[in-house]
C-alpha atoms as a PDB file:
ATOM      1  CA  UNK A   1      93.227 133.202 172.731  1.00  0.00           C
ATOM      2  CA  UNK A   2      93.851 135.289 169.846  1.00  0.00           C
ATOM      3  CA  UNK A   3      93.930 134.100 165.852  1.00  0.00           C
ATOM      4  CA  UNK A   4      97.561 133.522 164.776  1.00  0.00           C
ATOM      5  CA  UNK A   5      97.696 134.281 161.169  1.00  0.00           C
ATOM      6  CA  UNK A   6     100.965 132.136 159.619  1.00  0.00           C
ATOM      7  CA  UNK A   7     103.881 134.194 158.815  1.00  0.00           C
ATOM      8  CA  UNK A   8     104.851 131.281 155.987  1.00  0.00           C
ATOM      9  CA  UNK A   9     103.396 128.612 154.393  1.00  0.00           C
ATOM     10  CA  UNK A  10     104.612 125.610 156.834  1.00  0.00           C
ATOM     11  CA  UNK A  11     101.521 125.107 158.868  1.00  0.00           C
ATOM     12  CA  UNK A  12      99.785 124.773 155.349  1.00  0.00           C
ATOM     13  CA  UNK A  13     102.061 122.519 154.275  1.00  0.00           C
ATOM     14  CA  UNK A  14     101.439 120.438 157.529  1.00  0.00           C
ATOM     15  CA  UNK A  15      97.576 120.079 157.195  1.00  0.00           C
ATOM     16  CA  UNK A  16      98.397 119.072 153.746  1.00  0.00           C
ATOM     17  CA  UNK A  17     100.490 115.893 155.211  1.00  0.00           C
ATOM     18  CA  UNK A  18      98.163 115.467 157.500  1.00  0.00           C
ATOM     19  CA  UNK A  19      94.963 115.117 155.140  1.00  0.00           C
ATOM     20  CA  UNK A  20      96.967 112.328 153.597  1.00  0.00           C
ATOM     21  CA  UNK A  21      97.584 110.473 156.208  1.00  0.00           C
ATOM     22  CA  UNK A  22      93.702 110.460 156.314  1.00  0.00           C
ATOM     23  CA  UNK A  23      93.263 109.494 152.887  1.00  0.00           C
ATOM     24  CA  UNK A  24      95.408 106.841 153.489  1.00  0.00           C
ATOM     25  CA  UNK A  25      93.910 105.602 156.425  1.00  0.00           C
ATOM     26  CA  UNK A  26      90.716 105.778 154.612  1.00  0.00           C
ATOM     27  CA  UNK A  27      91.434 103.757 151.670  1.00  0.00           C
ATOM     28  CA  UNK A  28      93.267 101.245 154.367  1.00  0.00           C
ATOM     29  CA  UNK A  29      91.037  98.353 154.602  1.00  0.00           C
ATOM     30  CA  UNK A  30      92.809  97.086 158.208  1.00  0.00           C
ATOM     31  CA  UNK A  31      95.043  99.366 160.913  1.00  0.00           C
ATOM     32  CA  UNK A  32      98.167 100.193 159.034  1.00  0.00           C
ATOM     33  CA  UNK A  33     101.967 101.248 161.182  1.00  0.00           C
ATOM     34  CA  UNK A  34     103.865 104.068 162.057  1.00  0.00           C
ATOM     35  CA  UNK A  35     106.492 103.276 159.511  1.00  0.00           C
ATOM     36  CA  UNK A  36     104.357 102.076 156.645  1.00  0.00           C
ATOM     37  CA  UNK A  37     102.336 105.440 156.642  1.00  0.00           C
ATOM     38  CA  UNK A  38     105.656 107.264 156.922  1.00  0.00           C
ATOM     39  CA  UNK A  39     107.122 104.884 153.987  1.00  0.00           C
ATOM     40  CA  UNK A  40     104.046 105.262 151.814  1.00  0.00           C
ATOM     41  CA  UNK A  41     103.666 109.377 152.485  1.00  0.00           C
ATOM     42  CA  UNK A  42     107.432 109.631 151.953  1.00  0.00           C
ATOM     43  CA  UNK A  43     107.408 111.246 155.618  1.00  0.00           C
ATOM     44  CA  UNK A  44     110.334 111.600 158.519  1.00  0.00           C
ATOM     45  CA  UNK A  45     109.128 108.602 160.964  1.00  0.00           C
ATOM     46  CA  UNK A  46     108.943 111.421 163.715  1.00  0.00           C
ATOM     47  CA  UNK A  47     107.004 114.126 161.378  1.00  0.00           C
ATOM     48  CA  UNK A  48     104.591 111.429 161.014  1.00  0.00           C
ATOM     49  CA  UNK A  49     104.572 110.416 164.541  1.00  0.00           C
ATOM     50  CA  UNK A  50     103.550 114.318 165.594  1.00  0.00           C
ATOM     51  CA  UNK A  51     100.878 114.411 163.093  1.00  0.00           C
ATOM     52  CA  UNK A  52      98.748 110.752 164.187  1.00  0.00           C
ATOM     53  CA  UNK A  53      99.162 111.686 167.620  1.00  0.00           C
ATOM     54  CA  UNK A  54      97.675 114.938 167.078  1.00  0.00           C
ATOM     55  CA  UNK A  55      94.985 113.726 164.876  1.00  0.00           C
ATOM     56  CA  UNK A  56      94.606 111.398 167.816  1.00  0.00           C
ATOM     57  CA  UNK A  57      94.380 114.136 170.569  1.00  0.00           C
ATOM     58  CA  UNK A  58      90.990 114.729 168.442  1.00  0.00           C
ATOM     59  CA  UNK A  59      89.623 111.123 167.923  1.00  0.00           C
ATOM     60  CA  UNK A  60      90.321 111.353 163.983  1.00  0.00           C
ATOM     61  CA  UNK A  61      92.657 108.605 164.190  1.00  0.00           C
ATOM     62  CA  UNK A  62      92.936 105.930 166.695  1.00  0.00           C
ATOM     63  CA  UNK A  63      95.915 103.323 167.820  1.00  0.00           C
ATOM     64  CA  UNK A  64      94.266  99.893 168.444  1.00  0.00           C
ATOM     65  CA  UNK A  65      97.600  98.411 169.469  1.00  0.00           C
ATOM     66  CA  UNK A  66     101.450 100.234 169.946  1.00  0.00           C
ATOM     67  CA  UNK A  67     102.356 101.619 166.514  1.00  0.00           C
ATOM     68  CA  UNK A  68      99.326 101.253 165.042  1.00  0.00           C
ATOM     69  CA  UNK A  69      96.575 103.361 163.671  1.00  0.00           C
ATOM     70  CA  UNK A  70      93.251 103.551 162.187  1.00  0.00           C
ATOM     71  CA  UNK A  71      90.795 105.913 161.342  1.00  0.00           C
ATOM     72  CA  UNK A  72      88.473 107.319 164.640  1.00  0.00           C
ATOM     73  CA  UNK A  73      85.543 108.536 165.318  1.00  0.00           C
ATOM     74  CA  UNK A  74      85.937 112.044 164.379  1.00  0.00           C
ATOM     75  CA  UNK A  75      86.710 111.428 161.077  1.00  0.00           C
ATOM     76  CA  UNK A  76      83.675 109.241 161.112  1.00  0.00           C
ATOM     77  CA  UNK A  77      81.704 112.116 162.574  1.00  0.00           C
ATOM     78  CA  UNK A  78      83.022 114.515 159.487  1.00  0.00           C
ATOM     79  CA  UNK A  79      82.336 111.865 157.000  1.00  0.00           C
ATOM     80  CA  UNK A  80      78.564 111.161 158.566  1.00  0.00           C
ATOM     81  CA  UNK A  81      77.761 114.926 158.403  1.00  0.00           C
ATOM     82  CA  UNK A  82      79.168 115.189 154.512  1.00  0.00           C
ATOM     83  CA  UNK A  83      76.839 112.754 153.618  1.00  0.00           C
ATOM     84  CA  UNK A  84      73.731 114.046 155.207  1.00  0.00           C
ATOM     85  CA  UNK A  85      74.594 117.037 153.086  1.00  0.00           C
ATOM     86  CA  UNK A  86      74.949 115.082 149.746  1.00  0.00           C
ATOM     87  CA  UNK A  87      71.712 114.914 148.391  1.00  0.00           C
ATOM     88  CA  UNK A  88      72.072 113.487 144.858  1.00  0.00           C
ATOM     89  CA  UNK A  89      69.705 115.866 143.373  1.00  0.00           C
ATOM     90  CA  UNK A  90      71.835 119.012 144.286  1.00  0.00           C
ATOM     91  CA  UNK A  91      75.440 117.141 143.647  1.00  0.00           C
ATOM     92  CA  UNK A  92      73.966 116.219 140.135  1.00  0.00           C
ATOM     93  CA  UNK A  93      72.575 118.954 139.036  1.00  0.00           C
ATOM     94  CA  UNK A  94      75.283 121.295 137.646  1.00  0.00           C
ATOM     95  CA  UNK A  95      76.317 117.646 135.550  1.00  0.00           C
ATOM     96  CA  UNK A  96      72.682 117.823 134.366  1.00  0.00           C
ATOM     97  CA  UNK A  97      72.506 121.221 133.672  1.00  0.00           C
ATOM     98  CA  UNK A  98      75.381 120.682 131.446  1.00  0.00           C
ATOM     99  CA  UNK A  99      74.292 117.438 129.437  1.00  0.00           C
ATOM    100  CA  UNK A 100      71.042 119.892 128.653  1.00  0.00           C
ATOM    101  CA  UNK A 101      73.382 122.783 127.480  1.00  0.00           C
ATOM    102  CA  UNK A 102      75.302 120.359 125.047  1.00  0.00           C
ATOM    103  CA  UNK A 103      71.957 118.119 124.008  1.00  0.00           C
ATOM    104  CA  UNK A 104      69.051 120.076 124.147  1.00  0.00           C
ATOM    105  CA  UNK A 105      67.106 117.047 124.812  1.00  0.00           C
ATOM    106  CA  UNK A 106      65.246 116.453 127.912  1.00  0.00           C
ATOM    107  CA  UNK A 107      67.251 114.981 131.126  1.00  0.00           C
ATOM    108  CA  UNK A 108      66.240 112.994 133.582  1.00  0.00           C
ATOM    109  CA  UNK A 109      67.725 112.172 137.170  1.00  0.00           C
ATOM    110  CA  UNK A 110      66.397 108.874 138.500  1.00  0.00           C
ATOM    111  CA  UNK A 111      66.750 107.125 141.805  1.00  0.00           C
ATOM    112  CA  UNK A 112      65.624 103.766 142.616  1.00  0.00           C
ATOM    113  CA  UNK A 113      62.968 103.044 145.201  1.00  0.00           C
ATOM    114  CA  UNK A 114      61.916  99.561 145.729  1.00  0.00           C
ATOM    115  CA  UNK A 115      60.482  98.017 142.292  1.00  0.00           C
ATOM    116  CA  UNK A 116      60.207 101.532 140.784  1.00  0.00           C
ATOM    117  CA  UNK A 117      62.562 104.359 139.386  1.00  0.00           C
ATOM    118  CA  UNK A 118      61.251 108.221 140.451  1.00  0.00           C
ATOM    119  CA  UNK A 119      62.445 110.859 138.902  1.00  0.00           C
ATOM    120  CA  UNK A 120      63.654 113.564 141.491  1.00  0.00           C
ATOM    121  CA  UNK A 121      64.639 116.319 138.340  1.00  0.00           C
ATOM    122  CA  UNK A 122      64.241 116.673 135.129  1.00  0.00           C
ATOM    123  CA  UNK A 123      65.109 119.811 133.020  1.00  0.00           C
ATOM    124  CA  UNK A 124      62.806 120.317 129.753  1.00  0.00           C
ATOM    125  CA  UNK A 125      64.362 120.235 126.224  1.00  0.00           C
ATOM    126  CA  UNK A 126      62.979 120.145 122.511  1.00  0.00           C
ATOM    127  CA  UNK A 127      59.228 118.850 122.604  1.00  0.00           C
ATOM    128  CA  UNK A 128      59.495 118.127 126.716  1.00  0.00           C
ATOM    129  CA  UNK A 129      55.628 117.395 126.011  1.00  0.00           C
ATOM    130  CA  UNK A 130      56.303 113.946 124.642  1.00  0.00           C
ATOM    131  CA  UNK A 131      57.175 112.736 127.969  1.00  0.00           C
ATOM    132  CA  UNK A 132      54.991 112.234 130.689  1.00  0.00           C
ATOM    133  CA  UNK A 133      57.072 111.233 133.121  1.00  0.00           C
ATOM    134  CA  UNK A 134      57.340 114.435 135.600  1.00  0.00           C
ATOM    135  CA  UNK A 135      59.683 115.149 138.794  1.00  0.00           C
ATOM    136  CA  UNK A 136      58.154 112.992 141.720  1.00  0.00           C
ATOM    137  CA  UNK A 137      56.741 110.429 138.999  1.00  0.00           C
ATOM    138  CA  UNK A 138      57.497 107.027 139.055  1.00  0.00           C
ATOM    139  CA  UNK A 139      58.141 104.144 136.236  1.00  0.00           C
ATOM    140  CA  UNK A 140      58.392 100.138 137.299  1.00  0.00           C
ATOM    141  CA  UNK A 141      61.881  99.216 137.116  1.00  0.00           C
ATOM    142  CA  UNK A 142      61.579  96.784 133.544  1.00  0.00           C
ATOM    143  CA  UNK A 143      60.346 100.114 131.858  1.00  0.00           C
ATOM    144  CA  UNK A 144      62.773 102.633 129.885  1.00  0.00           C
ATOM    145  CA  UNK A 145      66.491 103.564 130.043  1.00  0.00           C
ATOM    146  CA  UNK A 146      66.852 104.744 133.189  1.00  0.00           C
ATOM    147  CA  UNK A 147      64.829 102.022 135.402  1.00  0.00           C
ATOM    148  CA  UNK A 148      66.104  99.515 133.854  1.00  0.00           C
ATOM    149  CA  UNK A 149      69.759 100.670 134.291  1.00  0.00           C
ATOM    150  CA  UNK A 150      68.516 100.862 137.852  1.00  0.00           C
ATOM    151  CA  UNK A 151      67.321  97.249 137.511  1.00  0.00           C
ATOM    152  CA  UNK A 152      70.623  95.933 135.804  1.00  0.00           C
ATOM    153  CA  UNK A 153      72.802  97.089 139.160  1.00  0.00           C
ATOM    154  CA  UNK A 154      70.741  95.410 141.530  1.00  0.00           C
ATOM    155  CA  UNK A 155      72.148  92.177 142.825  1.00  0.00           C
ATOM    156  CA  UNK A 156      71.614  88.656 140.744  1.00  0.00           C
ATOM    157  CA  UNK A 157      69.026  86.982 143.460  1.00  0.00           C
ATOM    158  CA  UNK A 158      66.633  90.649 143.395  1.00  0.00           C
ATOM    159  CA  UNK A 159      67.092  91.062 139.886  1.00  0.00           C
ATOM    160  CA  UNK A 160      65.435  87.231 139.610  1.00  0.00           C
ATOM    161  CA  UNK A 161      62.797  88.148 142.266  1.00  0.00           C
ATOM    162  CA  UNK A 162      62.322  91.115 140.261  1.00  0.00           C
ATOM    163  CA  UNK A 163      61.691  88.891 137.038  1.00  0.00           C
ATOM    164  CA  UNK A 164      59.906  86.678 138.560  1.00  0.00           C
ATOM    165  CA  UNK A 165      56.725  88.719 139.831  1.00  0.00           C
ATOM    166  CA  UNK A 166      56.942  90.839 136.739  1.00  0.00           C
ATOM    167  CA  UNK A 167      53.365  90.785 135.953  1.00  0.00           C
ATOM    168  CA  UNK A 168      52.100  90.106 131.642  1.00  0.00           C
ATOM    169  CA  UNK A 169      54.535  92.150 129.764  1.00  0.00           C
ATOM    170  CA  UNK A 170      53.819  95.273 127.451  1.00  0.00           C
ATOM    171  CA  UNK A 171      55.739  93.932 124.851  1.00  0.00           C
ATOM    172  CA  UNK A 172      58.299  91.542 123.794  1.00  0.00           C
ATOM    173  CA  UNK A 173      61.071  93.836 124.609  1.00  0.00           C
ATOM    174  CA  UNK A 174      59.552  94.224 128.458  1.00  0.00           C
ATOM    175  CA  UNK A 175      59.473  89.778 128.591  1.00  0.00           C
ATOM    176  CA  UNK A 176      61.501  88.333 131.635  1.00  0.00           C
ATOM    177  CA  UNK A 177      64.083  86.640 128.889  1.00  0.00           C
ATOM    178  CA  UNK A 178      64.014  89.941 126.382  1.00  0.00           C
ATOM    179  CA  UNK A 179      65.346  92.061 129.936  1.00  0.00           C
ATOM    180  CA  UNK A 180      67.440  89.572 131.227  1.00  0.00           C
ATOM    181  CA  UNK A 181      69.079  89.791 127.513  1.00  0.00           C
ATOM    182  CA  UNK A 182      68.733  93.925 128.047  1.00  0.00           C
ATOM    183  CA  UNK A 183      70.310  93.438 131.622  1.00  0.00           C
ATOM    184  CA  UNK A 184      73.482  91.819 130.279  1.00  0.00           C
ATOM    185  CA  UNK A 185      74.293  94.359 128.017  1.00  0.00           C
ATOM    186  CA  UNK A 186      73.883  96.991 130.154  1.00  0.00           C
ATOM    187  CA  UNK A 187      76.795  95.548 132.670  1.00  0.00           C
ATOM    188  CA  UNK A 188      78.752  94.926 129.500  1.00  0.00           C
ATOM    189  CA  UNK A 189      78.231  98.633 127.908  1.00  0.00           C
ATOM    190  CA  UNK A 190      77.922 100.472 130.698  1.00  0.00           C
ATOM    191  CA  UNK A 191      74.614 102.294 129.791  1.00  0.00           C
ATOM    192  CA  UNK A 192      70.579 101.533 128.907  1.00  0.00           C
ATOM    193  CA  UNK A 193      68.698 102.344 126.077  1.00  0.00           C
ATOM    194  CA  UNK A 194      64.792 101.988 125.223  1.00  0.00           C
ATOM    195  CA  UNK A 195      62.545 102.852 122.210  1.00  0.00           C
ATOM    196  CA  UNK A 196      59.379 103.128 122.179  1.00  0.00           C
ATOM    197  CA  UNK A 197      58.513 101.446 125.660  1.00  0.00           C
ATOM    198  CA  UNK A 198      57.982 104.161 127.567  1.00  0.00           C
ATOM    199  CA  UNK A 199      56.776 107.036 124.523  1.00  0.00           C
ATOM    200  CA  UNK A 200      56.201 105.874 120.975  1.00  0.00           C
ATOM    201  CA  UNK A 201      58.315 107.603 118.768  1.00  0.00           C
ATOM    202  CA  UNK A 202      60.799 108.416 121.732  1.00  0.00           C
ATOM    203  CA  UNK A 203      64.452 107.120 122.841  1.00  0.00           C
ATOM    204  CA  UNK A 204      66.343 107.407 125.961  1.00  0.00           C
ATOM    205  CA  UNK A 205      70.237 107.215 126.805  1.00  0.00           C
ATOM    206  CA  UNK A 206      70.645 106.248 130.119  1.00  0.00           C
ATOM    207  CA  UNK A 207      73.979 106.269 132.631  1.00  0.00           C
ATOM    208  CA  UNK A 208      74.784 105.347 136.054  1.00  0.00           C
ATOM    209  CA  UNK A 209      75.446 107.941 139.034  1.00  0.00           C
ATOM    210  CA  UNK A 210      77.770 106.493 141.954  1.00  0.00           C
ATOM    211  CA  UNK A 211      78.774 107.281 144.838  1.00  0.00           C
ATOM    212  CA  UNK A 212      81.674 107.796 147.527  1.00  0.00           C
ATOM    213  CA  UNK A 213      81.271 103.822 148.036  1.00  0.00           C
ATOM    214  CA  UNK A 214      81.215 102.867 144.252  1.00  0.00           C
ATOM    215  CA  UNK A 215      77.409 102.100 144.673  1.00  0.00           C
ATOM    216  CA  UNK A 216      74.908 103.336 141.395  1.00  0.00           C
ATOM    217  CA  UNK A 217      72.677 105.538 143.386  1.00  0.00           C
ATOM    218  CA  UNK A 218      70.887 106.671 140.330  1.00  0.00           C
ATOM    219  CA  UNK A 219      70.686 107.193 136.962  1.00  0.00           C
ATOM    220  CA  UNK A 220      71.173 110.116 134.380  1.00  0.00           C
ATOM    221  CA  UNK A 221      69.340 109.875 131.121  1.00  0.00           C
ATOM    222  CA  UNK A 222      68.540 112.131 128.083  1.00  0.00           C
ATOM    223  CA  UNK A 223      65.335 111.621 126.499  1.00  0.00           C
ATOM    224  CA  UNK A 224      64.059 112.638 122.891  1.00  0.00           C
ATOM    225  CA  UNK A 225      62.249 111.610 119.474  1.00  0.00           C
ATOM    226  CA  UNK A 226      64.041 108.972 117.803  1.00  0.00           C
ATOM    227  CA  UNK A 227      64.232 111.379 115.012  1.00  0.00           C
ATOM    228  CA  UNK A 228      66.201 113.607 116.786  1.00  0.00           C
ATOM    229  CA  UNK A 229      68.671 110.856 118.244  1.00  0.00           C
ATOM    230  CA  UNK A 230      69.808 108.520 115.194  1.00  0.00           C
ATOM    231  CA  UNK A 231      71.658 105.713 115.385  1.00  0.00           C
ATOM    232  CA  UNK A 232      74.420 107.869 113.608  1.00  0.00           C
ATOM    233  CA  UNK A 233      74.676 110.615 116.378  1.00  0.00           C
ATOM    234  CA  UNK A 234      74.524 107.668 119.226  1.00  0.00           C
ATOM    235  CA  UNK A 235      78.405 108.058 119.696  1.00  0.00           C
ATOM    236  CA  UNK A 236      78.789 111.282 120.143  1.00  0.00           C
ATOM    237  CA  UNK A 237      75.230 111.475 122.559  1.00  0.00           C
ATOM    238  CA  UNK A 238      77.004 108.494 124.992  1.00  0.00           C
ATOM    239  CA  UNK A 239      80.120 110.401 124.706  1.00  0.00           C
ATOM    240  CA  UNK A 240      78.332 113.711 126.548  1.00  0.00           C
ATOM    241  CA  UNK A 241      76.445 110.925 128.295  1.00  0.00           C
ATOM    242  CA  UNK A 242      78.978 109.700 130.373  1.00  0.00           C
ATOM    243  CA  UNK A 243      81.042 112.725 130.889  1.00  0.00           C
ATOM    244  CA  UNK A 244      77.835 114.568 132.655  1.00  0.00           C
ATOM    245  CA  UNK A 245      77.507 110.689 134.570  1.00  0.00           C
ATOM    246  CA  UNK A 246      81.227 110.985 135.574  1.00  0.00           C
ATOM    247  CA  UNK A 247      80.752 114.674 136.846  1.00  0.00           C
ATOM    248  CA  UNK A 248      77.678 113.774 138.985  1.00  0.00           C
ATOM    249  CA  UNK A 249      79.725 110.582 140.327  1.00  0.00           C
ATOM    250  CA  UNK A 250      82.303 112.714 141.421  1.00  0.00           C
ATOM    251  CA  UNK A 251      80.542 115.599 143.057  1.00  0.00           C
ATOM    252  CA  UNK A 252      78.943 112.780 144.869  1.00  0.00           C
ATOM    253  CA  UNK A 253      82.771 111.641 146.568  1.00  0.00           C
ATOM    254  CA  UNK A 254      83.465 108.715 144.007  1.00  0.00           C
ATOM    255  CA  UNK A 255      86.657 108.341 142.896  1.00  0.00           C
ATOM    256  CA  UNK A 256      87.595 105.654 139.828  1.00  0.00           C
ATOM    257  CA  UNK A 257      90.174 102.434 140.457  1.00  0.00           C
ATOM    258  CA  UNK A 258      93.107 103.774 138.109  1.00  0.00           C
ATOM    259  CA  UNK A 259      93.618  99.807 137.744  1.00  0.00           C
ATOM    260  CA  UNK A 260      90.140  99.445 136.612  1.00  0.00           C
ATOM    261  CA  UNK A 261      89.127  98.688 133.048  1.00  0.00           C
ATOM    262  CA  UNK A 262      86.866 101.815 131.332  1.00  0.00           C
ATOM    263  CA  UNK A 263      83.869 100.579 129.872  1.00  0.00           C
END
């Protein structure tokens, strides 16, 4: 069979309706009907009709009862190979490469693995050779910005396991009841920071990279001497902070609640 080209722009407008009755499906936490979709989409009932049963034809959407649908198994099979292509490294890199452009400080990417944080990038700024922490190094989770934003989104029972095996501290500011202090106010703020713990002389910003599912899947800091990141410049460095954090969030599928209060 030969390739049609379109002589207008209907059949675009069709895949258009048709990718949000997918999104809608998607965000649908139980099968949803015929005449809610078409309510919702502001679609004719029989438009709509024609579009879930071809979308059906091809397993993206299924009808568990008369009248009702839900997304299928193609769509799952889409969604499964997106993901395998995701890698957080490559989806938060351009954010990265930005945050060094505006900071010239040293960024990190760091994703958690068991009871330690390992860096998977990190892109060199102004005296990179204060930090030893390289690209396939690891830090415990209790130690700097970014593990210990990594720490702070684990689950209440792990983050007490966590606590609880933590061996003597470094210092006072690495103690079980000084980072369950530290943990708090990173849920509150919405980002880490450390001095000193990691580097002397050095302080990290760190942020949290999520996913298509809302989960933190890692965590974006910038590094440098305290000197070069006063307490009077802190503002403006969370401000670049989070907009890089928010990029790599959303090259990685996720998508804020409007409803949701910002942090």
């Amino acid at each position: 069979m030969s390739e049609r080209t379109p002589t207008s722009g209907e059949p675009v407008r069709v895949l258009v309706k048709a990718m949000s009755v997918l999104d809608l499906l998607a965000d649908a936490t139980e099968p949803v009907g015929l005449g809610e979709i078409a309510t919702r989409l502001d679609l004719n009932k029989s438009t709509c009709y024609r579009i879930l049963s071809t979308l059906a034809a091809d397993d993206f959407v299924e009808r568990p009862a008369p009248g009702i649908y839900q997304l299928g198994v193609g769509a799952f099979r889409i969604g499964s190979a997106m993901a395998r292509r995701m890698g957080v490294r490559e989806r938060a890199l351009p954010a990265m490469q930005e945050l060094y452009r505006a900071t010239g400080e040293t960024v990190f990417l760091l994703i958690p693995r068991g009871n330690e944080a390992v860096c998977i990038e990190r892109l060199d700024g102004r005296y990179a050779s204060t930090h030893t922490l390289r690209v396939g190094g690891a830090l415990p989770l209790h130690l700097g910005a970014g593990p210990r934003l990594l720490l702070a989104a684990l689950p209440d029972d792990q983050v007490q396991t966590y606590l609880s095996r933590l061996m003597v501290p470094m210092s006072t500011a690495t103690s079980p009841a000084a980072l369950r202090d530290q943990i708090a106010r990173i849920r509150s703020h919405g980002y880490a920071m450390s001095e000193d713990d990691v580097e002397t002389g050095v302080r990290a910003v760190s942020a949290a990279v999520r996913d298509h599912d809302d989960h933190i899947v890692a965590a974006l800091s910038v590094s440098g001497l305290t000197a070069h990141l006063p307490d009077d410049e802190l503002d403006g460095l969370l401000e670049r902070l989070r907009s890089a954090s928010s990029a790599a969030s959303m090259a990685l599928g996720y998508r804020p609640d409007p409803s949701a209060p910002s942090t």
